[in-house]
N, C-alpha and C. Protein backbone atom coordinates (compact mmCIF):
# COMPACT_ATOMS: atom_id res chain seq x y z
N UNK A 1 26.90 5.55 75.12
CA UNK A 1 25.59 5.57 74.46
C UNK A 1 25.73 4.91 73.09
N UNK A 2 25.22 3.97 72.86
CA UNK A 2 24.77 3.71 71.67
C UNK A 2 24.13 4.26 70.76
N UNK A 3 24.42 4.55 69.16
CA UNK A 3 24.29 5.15 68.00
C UNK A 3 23.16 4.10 66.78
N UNK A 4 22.75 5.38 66.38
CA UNK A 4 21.89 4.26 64.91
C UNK A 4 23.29 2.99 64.00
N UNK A 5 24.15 4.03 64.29
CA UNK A 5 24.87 3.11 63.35
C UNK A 5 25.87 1.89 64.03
N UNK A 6 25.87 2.33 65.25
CA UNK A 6 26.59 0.92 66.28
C UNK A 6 25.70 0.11 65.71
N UNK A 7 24.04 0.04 65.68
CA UNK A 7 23.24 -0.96 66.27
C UNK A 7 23.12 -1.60 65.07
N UNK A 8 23.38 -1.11 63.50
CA UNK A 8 23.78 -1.98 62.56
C UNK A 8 24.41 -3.50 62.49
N UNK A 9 25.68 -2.94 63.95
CA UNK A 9 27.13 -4.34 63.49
C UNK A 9 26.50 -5.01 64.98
N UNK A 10 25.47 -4.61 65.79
CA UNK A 10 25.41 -5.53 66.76
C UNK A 10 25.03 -6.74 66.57
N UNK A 11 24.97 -7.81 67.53
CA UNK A 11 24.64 -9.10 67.51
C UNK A 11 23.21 -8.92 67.64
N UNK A 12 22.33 -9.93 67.67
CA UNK A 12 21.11 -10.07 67.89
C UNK A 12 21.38 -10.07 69.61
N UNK A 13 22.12 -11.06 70.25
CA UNK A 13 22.00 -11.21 71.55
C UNK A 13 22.69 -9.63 72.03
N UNK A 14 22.78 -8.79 71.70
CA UNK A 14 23.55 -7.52 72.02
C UNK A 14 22.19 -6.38 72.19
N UNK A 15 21.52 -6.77 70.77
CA UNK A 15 20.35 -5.79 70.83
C UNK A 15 18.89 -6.58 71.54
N UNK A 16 19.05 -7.69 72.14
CA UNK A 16 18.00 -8.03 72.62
C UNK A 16 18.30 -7.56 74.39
N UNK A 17 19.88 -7.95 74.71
CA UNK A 17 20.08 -7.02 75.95
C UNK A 17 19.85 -5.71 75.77
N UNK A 18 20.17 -5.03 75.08
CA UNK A 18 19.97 -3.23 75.06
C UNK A 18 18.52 -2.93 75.15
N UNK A 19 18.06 -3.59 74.33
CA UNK A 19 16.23 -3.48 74.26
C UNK A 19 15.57 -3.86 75.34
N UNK A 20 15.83 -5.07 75.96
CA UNK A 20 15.11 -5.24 77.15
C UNK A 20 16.00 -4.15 78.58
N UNK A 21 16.87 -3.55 78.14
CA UNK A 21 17.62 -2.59 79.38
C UNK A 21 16.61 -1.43 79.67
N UNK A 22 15.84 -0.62 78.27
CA UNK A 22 15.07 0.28 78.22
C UNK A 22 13.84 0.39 78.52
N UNK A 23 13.80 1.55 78.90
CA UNK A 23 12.09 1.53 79.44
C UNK A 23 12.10 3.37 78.94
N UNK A 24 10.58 3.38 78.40
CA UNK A 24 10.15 4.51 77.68
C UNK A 24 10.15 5.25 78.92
N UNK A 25 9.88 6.83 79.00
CA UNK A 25 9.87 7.84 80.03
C UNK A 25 8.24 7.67 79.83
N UNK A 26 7.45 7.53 80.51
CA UNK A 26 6.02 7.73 80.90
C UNK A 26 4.95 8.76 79.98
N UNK A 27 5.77 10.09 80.05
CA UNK A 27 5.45 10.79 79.66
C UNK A 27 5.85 11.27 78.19
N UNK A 28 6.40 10.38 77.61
CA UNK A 28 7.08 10.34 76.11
C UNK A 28 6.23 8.91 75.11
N UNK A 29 5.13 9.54 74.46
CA UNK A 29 4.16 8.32 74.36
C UNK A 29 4.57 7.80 72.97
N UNK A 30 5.64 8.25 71.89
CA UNK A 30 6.49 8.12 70.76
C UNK A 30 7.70 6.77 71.79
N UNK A 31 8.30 7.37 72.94
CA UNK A 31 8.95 6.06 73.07
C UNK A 31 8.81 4.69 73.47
N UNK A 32 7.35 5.13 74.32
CA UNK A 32 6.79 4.04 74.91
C UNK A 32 5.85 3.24 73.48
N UNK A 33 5.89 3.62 72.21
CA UNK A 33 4.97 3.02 71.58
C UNK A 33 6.85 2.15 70.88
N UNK A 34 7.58 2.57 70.83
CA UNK A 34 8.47 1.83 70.12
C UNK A 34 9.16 0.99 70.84
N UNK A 35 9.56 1.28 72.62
CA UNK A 35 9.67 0.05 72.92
C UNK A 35 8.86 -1.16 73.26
N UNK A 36 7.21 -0.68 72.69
CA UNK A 36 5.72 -2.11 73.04
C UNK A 36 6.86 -2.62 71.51
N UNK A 37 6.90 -1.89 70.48
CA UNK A 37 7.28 -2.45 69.34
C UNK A 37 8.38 -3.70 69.38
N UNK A 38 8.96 -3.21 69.57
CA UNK A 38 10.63 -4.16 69.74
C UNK A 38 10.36 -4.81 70.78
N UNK A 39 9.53 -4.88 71.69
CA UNK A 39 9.27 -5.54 72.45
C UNK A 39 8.64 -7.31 71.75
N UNK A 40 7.92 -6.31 71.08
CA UNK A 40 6.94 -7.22 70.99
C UNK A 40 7.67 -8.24 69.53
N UNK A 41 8.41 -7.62 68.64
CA UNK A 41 9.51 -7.62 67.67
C UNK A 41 10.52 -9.31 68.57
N UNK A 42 10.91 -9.16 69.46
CA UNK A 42 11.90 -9.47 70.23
C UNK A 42 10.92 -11.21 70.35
N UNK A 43 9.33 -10.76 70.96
CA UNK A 43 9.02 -11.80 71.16
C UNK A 43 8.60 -12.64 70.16
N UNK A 44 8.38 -12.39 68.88
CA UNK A 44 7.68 -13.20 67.75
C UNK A 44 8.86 -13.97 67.28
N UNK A 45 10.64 -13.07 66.89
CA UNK A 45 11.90 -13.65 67.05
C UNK A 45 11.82 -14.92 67.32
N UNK A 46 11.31 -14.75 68.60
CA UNK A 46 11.72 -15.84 70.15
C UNK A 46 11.09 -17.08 69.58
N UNK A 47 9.92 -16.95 69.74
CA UNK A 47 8.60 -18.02 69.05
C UNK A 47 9.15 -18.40 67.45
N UNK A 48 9.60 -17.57 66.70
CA UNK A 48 9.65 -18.64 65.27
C UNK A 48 11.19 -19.12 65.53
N UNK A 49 12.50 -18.71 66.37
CA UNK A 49 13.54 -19.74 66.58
C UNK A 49 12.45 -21.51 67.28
N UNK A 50 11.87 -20.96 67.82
CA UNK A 50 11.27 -22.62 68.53
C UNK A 50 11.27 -23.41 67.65
């Protein structure tokens, strides 16, 4: 399991695999709002490397 403080020394390409690995529990509407976040985090990234 990964820690707050692993995810400090990770790579970008490390936390963009871990992030897209996750999926919120349905019924947990705190996780499902943070992975739309980083989701969505991940995609604006994407668009200003272009």
């Amino acid at each position: 399991m990964t820690t707050p403080v692993a995810v400090r020394y990770m790579s970008r390409a490390e936390i963009e695999r871990l992030m897209y690995s996750l999926n919120a529990s349905p019924d947990n509407q705190e996780a499902q709002l943070f992975e739309a976040l980083v989701r969505r985090l991940l995609e604006i990234m994407e668009q200003e490397a272009r």
